[in-house]
Each structure stands twice: as structure tokens, then as C-alpha cells.
PDB file of N, CA and C in Angstrom:
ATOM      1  N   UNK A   1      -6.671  26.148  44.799  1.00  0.00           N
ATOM      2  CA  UNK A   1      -6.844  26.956  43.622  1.00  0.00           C
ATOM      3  C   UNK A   1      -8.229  26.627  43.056  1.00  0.00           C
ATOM      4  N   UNK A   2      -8.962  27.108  42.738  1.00  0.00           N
ATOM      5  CA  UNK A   2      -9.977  27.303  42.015  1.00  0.00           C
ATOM      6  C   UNK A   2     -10.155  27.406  40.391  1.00  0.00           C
ATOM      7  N   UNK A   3     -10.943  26.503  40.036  1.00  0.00           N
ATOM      8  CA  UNK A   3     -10.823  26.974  38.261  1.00  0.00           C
ATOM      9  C   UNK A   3     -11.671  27.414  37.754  1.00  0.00           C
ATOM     10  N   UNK A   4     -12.323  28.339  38.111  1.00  0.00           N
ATOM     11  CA  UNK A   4     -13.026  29.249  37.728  1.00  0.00           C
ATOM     12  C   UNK A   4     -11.914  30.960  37.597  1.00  0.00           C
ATOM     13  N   UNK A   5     -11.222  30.743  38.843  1.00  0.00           N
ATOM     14  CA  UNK A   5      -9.970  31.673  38.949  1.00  0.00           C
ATOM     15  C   UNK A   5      -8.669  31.724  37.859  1.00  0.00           C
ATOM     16  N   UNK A   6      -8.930  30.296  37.810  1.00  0.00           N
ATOM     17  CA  UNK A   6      -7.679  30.546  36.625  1.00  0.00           C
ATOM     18  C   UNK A   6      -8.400  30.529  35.278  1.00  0.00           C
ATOM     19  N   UNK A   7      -9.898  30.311  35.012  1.00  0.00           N
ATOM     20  CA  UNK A   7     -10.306  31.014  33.600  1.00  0.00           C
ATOM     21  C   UNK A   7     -10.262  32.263  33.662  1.00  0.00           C
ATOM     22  N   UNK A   8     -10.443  32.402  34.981  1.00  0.00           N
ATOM     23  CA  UNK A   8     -10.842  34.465  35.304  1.00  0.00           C
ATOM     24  C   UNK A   8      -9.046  35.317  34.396  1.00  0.00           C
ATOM     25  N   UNK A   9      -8.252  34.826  34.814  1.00  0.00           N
ATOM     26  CA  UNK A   9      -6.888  35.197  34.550  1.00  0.00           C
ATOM     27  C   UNK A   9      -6.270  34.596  33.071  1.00  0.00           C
ATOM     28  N   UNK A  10      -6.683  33.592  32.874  1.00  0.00           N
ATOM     29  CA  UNK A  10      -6.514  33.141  31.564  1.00  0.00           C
ATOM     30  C   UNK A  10      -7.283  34.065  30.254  1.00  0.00           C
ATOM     31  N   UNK A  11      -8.564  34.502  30.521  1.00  0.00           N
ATOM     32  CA  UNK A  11      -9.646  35.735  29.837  1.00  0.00           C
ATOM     33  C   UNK A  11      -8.633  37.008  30.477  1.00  0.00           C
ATOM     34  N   UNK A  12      -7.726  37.321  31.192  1.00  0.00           N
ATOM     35  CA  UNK A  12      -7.375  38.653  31.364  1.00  0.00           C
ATOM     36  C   UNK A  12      -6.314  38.806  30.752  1.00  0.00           C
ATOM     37  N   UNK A  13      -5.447  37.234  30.987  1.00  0.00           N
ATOM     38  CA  UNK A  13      -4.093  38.109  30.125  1.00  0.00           C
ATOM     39  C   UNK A  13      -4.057  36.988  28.895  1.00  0.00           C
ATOM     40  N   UNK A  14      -4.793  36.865  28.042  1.00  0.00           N
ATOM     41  CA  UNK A  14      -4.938  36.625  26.641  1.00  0.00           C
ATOM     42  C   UNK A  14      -4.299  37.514  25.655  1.00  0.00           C
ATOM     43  N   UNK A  15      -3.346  37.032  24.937  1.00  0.00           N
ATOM     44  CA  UNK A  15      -3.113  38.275  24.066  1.00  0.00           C
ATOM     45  C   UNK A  15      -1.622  38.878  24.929  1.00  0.00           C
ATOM     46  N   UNK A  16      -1.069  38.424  26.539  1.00  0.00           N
ATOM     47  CA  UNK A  16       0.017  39.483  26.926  1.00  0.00           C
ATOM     48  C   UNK A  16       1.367  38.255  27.572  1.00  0.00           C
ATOM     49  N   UNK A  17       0.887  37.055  27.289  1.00  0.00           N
ATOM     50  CA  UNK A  17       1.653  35.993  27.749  1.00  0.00           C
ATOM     51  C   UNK A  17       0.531  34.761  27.978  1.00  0.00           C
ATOM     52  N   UNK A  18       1.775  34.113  28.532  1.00  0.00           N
ATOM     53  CA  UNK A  18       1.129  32.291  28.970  1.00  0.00           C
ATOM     54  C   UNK A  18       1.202  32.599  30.412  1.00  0.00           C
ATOM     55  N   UNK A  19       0.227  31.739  31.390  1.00  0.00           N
ATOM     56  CA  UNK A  19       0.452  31.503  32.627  1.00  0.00           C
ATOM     57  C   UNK A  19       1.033  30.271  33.361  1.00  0.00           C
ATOM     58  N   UNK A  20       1.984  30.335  34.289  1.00  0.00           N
ATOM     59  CA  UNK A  20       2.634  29.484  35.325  1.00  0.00           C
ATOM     60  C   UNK A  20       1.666  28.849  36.005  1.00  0.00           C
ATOM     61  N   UNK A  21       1.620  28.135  36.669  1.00  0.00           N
ATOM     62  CA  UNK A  21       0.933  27.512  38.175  1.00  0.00           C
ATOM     63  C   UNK A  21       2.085  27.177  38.665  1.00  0.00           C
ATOM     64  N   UNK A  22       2.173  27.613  40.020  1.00  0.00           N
ATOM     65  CA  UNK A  22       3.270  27.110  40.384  1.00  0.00           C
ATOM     66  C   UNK A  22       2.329  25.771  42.097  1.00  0.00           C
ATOM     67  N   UNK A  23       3.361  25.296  42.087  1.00  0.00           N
ATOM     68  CA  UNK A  23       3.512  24.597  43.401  1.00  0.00           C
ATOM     69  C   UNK A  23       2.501  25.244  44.659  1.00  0.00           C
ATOM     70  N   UNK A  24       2.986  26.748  45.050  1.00  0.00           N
ATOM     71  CA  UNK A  24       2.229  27.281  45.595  1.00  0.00           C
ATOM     72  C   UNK A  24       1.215  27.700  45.688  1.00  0.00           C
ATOM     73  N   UNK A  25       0.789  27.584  44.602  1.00  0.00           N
ATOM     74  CA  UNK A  25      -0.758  27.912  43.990  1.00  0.00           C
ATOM     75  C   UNK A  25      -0.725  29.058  43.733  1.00  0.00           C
ATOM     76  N   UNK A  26       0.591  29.977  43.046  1.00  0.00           N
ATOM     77  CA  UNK A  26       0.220  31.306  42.456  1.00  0.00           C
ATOM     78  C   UNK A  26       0.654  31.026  40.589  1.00  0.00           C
ATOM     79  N   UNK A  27      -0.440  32.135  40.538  1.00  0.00           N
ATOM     80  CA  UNK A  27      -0.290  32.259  39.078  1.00  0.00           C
ATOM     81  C   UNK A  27       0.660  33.193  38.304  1.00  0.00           C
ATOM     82  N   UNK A  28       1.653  33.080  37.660  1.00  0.00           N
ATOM     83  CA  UNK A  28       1.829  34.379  37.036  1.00  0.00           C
ATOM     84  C   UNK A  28       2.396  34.189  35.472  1.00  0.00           C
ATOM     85  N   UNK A  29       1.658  35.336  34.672  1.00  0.00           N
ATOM     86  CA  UNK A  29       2.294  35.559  33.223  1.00  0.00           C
ATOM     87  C   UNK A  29       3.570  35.266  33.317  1.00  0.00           C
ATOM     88  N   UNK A  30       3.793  34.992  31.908  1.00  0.00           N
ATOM     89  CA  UNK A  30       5.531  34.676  31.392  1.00  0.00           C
ATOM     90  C   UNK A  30       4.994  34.724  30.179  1.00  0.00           C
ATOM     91  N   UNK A  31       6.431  35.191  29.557  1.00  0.00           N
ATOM     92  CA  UNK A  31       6.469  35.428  27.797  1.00  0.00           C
ATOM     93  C   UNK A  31       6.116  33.791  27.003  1.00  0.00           C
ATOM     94  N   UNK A  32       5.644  33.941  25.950  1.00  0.00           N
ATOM     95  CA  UNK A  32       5.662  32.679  25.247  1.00  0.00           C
ATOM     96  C   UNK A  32       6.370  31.981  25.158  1.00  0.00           C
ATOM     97  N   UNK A  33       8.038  32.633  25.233  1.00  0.00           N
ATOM     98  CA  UNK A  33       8.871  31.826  25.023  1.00  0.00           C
ATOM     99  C   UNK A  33       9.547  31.554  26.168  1.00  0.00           C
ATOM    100  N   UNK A  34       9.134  31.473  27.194  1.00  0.00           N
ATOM    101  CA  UNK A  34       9.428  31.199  28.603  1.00  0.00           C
ATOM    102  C   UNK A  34      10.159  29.770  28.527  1.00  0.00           C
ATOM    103  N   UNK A  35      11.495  29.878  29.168  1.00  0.00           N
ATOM    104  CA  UNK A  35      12.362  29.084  29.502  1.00  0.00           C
ATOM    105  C   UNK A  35      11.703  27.383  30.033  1.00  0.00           C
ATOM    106  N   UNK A  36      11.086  28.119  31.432  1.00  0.00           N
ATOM    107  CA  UNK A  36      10.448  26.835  31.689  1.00  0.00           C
ATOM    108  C   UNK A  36      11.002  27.044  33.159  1.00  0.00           C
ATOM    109  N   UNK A  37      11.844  28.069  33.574  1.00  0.00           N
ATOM    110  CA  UNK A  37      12.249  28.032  34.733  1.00  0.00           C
ATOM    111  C   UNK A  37      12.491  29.152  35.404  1.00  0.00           C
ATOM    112  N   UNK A  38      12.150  29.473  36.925  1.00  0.00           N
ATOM    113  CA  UNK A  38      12.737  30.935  37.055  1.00  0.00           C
ATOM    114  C   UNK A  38      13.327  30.898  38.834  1.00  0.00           C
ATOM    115  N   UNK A  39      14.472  30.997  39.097  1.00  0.00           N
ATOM    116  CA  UNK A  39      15.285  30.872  40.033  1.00  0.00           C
ATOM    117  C   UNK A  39      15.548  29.377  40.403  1.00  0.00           C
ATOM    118  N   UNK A  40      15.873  28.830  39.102  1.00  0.00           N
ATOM    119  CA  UNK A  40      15.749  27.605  39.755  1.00  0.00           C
ATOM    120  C   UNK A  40      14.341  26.709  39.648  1.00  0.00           C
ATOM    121  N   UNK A  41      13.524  27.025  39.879  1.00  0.00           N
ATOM    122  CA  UNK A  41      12.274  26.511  40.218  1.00  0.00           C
ATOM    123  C   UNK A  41      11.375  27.097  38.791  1.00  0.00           C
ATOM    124  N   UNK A  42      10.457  25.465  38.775  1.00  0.00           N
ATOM    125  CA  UNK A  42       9.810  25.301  37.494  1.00  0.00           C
ATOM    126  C   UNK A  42       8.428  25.141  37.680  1.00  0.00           C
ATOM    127  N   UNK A  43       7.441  25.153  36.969  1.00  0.00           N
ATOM    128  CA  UNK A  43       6.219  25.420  37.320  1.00  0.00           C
ATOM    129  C   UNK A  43       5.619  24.235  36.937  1.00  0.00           C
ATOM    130  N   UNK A  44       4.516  23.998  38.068  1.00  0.00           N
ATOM    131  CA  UNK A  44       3.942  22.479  37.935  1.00  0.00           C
ATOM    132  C   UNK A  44       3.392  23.034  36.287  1.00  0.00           C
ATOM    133  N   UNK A  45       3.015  23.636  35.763  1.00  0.00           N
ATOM    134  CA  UNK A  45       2.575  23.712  34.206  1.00  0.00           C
ATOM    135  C   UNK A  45       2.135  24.924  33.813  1.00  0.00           C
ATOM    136  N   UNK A  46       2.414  25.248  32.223  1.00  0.00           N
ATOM    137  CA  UNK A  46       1.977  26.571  31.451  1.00  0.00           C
ATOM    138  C   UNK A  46       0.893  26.506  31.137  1.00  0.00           C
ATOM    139  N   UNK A  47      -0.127  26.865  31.142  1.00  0.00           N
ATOM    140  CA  UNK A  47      -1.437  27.255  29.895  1.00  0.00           C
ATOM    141  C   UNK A  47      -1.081  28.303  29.175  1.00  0.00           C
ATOM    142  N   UNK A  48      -1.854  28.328  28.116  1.00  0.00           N
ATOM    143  CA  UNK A  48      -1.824  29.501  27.245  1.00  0.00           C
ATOM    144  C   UNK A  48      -3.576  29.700  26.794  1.00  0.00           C
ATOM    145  N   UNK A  49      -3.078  30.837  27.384  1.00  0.00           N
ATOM    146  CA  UNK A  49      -4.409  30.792  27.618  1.00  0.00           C
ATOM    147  C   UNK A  49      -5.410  31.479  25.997  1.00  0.00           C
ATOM    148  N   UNK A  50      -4.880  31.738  25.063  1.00  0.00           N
ATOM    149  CA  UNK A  50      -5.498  32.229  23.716  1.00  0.00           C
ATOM    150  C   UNK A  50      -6.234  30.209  23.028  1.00  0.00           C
ATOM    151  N   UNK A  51      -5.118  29.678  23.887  1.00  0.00           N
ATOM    152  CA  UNK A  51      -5.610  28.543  22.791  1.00  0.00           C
ATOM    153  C   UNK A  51      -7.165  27.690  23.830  1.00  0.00           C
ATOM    154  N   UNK A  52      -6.981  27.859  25.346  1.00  0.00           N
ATOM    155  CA  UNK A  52      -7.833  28.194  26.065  1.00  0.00           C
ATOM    156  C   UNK A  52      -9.202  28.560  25.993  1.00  0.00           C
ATOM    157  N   UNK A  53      -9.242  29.799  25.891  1.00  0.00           N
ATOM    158  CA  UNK A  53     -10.708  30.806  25.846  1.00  0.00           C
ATOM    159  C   UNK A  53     -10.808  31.881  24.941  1.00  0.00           C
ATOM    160  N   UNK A  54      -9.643  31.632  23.595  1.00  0.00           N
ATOM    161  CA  UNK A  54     -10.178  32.379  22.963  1.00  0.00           C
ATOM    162  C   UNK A  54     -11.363  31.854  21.739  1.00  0.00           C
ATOM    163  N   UNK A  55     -11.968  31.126  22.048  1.00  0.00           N
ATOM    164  CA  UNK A  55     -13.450  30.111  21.130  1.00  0.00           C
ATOM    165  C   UNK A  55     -14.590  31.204  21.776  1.00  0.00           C
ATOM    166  N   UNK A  56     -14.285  31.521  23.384  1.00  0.00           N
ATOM    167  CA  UNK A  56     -15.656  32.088  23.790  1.00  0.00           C
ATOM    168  C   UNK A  56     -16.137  33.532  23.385  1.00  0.00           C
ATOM    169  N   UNK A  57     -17.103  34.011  23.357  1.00  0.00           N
ATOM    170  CA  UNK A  57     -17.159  35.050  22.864  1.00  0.00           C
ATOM    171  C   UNK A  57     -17.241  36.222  24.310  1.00  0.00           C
ATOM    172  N   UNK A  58     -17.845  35.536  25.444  1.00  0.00           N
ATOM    173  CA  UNK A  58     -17.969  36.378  26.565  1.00  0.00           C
ATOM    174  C   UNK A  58     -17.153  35.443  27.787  1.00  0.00           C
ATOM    175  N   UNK A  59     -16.163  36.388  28.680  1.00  0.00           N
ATOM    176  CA  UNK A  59     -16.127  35.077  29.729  1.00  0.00           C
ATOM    177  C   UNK A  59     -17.034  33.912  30.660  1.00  0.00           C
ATOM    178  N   UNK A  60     -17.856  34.842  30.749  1.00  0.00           N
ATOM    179  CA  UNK A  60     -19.323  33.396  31.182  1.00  0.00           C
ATOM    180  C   UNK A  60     -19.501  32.429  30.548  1.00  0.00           C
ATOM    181  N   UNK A  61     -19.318  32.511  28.958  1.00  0.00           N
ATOM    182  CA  UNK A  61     -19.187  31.205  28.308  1.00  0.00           C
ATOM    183  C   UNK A  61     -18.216  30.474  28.978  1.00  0.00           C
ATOM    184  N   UNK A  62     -17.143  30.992  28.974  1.00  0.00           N
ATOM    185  CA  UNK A  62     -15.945  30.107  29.329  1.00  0.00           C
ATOM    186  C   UNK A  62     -15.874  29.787  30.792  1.00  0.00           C
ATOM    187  N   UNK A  63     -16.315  30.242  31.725  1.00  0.00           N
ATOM    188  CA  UNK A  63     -16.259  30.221  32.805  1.00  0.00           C
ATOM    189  C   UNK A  63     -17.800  28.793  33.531  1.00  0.00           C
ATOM    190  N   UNK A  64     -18.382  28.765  32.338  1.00  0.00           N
ATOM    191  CA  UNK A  64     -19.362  27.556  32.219  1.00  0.00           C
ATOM    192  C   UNK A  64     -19.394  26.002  31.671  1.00  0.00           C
ATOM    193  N   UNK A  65     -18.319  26.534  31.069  1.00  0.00           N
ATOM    194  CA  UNK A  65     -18.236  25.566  29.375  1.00  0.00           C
ATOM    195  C   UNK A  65     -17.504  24.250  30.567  1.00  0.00           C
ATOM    196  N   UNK A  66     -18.330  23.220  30.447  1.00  0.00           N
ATOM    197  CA  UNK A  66     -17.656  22.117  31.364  1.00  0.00           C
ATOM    198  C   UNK A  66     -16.308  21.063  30.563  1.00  0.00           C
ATOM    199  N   UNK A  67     -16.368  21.191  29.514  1.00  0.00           N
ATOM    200  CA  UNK A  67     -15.088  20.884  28.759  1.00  0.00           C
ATOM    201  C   UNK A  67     -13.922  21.249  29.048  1.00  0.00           C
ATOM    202  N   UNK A  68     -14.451  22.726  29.427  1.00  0.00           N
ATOM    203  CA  UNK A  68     -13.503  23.961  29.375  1.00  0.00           C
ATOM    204  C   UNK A  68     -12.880  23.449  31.044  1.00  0.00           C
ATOM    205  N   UNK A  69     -13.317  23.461  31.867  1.00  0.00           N
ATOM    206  CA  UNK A  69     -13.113  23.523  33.169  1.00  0.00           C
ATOM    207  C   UNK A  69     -12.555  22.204  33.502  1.00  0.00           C
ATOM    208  N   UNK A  70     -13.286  20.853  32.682  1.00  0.00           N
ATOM    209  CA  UNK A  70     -12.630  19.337  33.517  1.00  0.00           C
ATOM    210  C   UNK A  70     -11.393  19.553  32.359  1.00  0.00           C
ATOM    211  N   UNK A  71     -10.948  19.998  31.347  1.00  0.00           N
ATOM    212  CA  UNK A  71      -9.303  20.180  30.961  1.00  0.00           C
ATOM    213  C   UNK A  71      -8.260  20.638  31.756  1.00  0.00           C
ATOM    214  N   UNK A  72      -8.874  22.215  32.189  1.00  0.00           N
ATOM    215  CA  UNK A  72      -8.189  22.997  33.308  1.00  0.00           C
ATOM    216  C   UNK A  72      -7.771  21.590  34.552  1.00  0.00           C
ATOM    217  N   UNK A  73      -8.950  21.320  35.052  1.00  0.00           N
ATOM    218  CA  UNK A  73      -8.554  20.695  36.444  1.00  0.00           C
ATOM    219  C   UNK A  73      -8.058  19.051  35.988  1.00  0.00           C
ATOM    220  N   UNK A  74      -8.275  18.620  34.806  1.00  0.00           N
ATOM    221  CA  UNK A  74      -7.467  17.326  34.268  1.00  0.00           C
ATOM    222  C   UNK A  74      -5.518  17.833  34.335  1.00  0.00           C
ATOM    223  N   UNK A  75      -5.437  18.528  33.507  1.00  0.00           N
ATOM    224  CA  UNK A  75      -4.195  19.459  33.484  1.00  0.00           C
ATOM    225  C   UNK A  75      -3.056  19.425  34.651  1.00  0.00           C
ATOM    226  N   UNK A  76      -4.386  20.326  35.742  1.00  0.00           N
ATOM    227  CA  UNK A  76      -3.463  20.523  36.438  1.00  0.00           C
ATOM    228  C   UNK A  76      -3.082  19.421  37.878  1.00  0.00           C
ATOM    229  N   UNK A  77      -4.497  19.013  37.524  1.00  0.00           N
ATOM    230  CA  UNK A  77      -4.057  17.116  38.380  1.00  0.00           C
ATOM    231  C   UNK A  77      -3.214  16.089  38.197  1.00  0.00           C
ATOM    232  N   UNK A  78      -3.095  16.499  36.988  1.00  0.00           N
ATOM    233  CA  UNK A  78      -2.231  15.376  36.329  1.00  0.00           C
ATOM    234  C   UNK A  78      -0.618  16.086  36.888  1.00  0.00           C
ATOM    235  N   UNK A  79      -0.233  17.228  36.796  1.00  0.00           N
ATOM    236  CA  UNK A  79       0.757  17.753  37.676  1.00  0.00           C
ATOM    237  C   UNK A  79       1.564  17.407  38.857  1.00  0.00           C
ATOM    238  N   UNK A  80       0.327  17.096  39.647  1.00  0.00           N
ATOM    239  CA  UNK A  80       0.117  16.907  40.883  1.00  0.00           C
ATOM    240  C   UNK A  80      -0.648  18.360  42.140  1.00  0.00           C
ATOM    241  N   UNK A  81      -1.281  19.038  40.956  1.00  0.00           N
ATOM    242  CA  UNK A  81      -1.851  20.333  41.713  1.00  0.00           C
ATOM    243  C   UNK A  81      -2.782  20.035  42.354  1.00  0.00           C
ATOM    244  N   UNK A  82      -3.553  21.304  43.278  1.00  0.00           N
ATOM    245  CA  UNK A  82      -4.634  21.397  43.994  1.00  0.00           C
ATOM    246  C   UNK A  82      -5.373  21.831  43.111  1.00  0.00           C
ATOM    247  N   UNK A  83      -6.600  21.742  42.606  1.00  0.00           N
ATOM    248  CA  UNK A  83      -7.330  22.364  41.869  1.00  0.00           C
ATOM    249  C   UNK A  83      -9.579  21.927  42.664  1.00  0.00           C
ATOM    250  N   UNK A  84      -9.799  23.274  42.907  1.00  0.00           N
ATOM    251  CA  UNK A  84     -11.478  22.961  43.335  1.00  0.00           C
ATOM    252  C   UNK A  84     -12.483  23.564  42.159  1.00  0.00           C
ATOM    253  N   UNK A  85     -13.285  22.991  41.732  1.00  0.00           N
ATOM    254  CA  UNK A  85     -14.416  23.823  40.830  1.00  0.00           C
ATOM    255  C   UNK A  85     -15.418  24.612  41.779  1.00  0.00           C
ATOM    256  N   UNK A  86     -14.965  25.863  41.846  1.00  0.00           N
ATOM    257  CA  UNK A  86     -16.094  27.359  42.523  1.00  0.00           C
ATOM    258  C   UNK A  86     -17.496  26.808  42.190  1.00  0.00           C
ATOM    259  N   UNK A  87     -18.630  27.480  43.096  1.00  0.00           N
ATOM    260  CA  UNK A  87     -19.955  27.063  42.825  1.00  0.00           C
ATOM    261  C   UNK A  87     -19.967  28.034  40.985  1.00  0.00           C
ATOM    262  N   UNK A  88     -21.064  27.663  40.170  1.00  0.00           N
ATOM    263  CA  UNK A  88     -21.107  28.359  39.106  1.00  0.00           C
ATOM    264  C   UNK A  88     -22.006  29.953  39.400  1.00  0.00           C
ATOM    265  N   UNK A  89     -22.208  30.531  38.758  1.00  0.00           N
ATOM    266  CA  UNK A  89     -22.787  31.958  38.683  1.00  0.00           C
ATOM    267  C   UNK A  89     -24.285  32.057  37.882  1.00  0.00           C
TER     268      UNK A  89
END
């Protein structure tokens, strides 16, 4: 997984839910008030992503901001996820 990818998706669905990571390395929205579980199976962790990237004013900020990015990949290491930082833009 890449974290530049999951700011990319965190800036898209701002404002329409929180995001999963799961195990497999897919991402997907869930309501705020998300259980915490879905068939059984629970997600190595939620972001929410308003509390996230909503400081930046453009996603390039956020997609730069190195605070921003060693949280993401602190986060999701601490999990036990895969997480790589993309070259920057």
C-alpha cells in the first residue's frame, strides 16, 4: 500500500465516511458509526479522514506534508500493515 494512495482517498471521501484498511491492503468507506466489523472480519484500522486532511487547503499540501504521511505510515505499522511512501510529485 502506498501513502500517498491512501491520502489520495482520504481527500476523496472526506465529508462521505471513514476508511477501513484491511489486511489485504484494500481500502473501503464505512459510516462513522461503523461497528468495527464486517463478516466477521475487522480491519487492521479506521482513519477518518476529515480529521486527516481537512487543515489542507489543496491535496498537494497534504499529499507533501511529512507529518501528514509519517502518522499515516506510523498508524498503520503499528497495526501490523504494509505501508511504502510513493516517490513525491
Amino acid at each position: 500500500m502506498i501513502t500517498q494512495d491512501i491520502i489520495r482517498k482520504l481527500w476523496d471521501e472526506a465529508g462521505y465516511g471513514n476508511l477501513a484498511i484491511w489486511a489485504d491492503d484494500t481500502i473501503t468507506v464505512v459510516p462513522p458509526d461503523y461497528g468495527g466489523a464486517t463478516a466477521g472480519k475487522k480491519p487492521l484500522v479506521i482513519l477518518k479522514p476529515i480529521a486527516l486532511v481537512n487543515q489542507f487547503e489543496l491535496l498537494d499540501y497534504a499529499l507533501n506534508d511529512e507529518e501528514l504521511l509519517i502518522k499515516i505510515e506510523t498508524t498503520v505499522r503499528a497495526v501490523g500493515g504494509q505501508v511504502t511512501r510513493g516517490p513525491r510529485s
